[in-house]
Protein backbone atom coordinates (compact mmCIF):
# COMPACT_ATOMS: atom_id res chain seq x y z
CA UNK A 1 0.00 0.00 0.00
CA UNK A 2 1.28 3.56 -0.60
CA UNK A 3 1.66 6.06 1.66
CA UNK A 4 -1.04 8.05 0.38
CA UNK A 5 -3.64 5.42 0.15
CA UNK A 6 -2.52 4.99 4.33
CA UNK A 7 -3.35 8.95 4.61
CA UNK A 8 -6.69 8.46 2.73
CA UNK A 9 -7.77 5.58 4.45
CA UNK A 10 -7.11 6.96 7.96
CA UNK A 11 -9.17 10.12 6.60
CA UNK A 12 -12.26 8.52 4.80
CA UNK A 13 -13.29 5.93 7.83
CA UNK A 14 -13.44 8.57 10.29
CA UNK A 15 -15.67 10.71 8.21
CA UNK A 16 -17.96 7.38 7.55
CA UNK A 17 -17.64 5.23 10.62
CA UNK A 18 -17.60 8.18 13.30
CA UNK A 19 -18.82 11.20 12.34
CA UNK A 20 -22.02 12.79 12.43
CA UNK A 21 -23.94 14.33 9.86
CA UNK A 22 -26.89 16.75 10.48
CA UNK A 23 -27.80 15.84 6.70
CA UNK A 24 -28.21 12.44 7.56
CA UNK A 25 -29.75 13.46 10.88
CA UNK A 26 -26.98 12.69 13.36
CA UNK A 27 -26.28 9.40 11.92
CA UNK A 28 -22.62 8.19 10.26
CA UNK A 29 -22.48 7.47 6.32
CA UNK A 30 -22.19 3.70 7.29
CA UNK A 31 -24.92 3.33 9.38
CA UNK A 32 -27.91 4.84 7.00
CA UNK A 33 -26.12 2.65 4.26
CA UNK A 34 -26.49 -0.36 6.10
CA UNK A 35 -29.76 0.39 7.75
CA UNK A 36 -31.39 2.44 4.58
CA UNK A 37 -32.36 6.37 4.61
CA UNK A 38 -35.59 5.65 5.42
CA UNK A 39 -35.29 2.87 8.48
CA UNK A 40 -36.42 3.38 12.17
CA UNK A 41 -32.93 3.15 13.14
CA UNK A 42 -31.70 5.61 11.05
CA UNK A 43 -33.41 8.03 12.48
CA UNK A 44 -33.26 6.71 16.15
């Protein structure tokens, strides 16, 4: 792997595993992927 794939890596799971987004109301990327936009959970 190349040093900046490492970089990008350690900068795109953050933004999807841990951070929240108001768009997504308060929920990560991951989670409304996995669980669908319009699922209980997702909005939980």
């Amino acid at each position: 792997m190349l040093i900046w794939q490492k970089g990008h890596k350690n900068a795109i799971n953050p933004y999807n595993e841990t951070r929240l987004h108001l768009s997504l109301d308060k929920e990560t990327p991951n989670r409304v992927n996995i669980n669908g936009v319009n699922s209980p959970e997702a909005s939980v």
